[in-house]
Protein backbone atom coordinates (compact mmCIF):
# COMPACT_ATOMS: atom_id res chain seq x y z
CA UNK A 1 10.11 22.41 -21.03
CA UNK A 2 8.08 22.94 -17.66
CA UNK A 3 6.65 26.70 -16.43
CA UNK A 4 7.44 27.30 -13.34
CA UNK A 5 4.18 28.86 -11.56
CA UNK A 6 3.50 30.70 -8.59
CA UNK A 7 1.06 29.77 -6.44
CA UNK A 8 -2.09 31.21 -7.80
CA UNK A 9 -3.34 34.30 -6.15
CA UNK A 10 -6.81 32.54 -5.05
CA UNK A 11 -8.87 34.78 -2.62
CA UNK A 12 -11.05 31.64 -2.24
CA UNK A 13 -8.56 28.95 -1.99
CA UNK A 14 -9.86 27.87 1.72
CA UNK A 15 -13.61 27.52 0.11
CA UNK A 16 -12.44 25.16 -2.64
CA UNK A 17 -10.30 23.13 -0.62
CA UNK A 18 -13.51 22.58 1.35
CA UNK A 19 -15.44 22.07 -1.35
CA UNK A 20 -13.08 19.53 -2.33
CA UNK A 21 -13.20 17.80 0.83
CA UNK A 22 -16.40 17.89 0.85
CA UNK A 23 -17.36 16.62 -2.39
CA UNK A 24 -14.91 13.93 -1.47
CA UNK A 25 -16.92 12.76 1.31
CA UNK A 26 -20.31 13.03 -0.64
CA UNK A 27 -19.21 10.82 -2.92
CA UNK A 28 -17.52 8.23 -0.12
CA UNK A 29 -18.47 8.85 3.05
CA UNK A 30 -15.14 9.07 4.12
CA UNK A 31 -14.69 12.21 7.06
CA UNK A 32 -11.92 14.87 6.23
CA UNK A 33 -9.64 13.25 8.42
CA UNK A 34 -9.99 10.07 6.66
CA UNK A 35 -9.50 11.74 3.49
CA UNK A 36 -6.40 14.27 3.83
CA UNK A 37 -4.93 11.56 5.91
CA UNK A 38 -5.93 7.78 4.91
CA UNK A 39 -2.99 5.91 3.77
CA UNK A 40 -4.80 2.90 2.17
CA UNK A 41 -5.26 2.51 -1.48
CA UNK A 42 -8.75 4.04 -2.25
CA UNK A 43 -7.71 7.37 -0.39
CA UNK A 44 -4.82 7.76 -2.49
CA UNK A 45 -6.97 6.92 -5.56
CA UNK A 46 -9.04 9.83 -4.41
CA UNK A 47 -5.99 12.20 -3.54
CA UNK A 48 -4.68 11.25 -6.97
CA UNK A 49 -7.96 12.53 -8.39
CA UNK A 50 -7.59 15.96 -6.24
CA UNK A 51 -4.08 16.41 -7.20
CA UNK A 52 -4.78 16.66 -10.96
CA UNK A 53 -7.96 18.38 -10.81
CA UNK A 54 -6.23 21.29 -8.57
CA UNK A 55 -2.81 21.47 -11.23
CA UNK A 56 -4.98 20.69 -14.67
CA UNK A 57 -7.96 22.64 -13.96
CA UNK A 58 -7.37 25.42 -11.40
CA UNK A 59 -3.43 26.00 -12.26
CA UNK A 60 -2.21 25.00 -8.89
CA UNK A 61 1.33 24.53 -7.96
CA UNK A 62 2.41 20.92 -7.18
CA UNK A 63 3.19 22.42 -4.17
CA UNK A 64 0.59 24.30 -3.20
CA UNK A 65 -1.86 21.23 -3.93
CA UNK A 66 0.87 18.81 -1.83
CA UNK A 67 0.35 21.31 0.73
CA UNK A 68 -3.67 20.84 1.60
CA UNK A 69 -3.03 16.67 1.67
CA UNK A 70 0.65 17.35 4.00
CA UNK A 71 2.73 15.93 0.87
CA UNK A 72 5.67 16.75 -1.01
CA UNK A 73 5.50 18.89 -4.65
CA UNK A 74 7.01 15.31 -5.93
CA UNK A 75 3.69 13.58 -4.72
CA UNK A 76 1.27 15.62 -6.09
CA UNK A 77 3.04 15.70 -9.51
CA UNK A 78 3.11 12.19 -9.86
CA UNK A 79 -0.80 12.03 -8.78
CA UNK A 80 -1.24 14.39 -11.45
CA UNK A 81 1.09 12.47 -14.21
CA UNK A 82 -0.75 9.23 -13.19
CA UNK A 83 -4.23 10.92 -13.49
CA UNK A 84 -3.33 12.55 -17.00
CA UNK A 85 -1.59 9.37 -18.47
CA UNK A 86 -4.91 7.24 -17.32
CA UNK A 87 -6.84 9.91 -18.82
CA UNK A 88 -5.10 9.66 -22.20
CA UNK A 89 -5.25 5.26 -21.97
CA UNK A 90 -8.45 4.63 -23.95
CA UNK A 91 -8.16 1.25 -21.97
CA UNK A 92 -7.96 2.88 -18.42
CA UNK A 93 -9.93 6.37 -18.94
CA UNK A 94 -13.42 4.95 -17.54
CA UNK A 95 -11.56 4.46 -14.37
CA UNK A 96 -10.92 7.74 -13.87
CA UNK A 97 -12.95 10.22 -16.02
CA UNK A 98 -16.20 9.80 -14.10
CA UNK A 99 -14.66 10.94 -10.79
CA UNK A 100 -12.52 14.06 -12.20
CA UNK A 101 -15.82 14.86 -14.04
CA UNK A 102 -17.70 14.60 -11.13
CA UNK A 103 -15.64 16.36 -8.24
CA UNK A 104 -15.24 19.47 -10.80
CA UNK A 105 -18.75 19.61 -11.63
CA UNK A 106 -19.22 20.32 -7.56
CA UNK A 107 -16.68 22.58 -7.71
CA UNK A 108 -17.63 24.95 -10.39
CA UNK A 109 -21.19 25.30 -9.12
């Protein structure tokens, strides 16, 4: 069975949605706009990344997380499933691991 969360009570939540964006853009090159907007298939690889990372590691809501990309809950949760289930494919994880790893190491310093 699922918890239902609240959306966290983050007095910072602006400063790592922009540190998010802009460790984003470090690693792409890619402008905000570009990023929170881009509907071609490496954006979404990277919102996919962004989705989990905000729900796995800093207990957002699906919807809170849908919210800074303009998505529905739905959206984000399957970024996040599809993040977690790579994660888990001993096959697939190097596709994945090295990005998570690297966008939360900018986040958390």
């Amino acid at each position: 069975m699922y918890k239902v969360r609240n959306i966290p009570n983050i007095e910072n939540e602006n400063e790592l949605s922009n540190k998010l964006i802009s460790s984003i853009s470090k690693f792409t090159g890619w402008d905000k706009e570009r990023i929170l907007n881009g509907s071609e298939h490496k954006t979404v690889f990277w919102r996919k990344i962004s989705s989990y990372i905000l729900i796995e590691k800093f207990d957002w809501t699906s919807q809170a997380a849908a919210d800074l990309f303009g998505q529905k809950a739905e959206n984000a949760w399957m970024q996040h499933k599809w993040v977690e289930e790579t994660l888990k494919d001993e096959e697939k994880v190097h596709k994945v691991l090295p990005y998570v790893n690297k966008v939360y190491h900018d986040l958390t310093l």
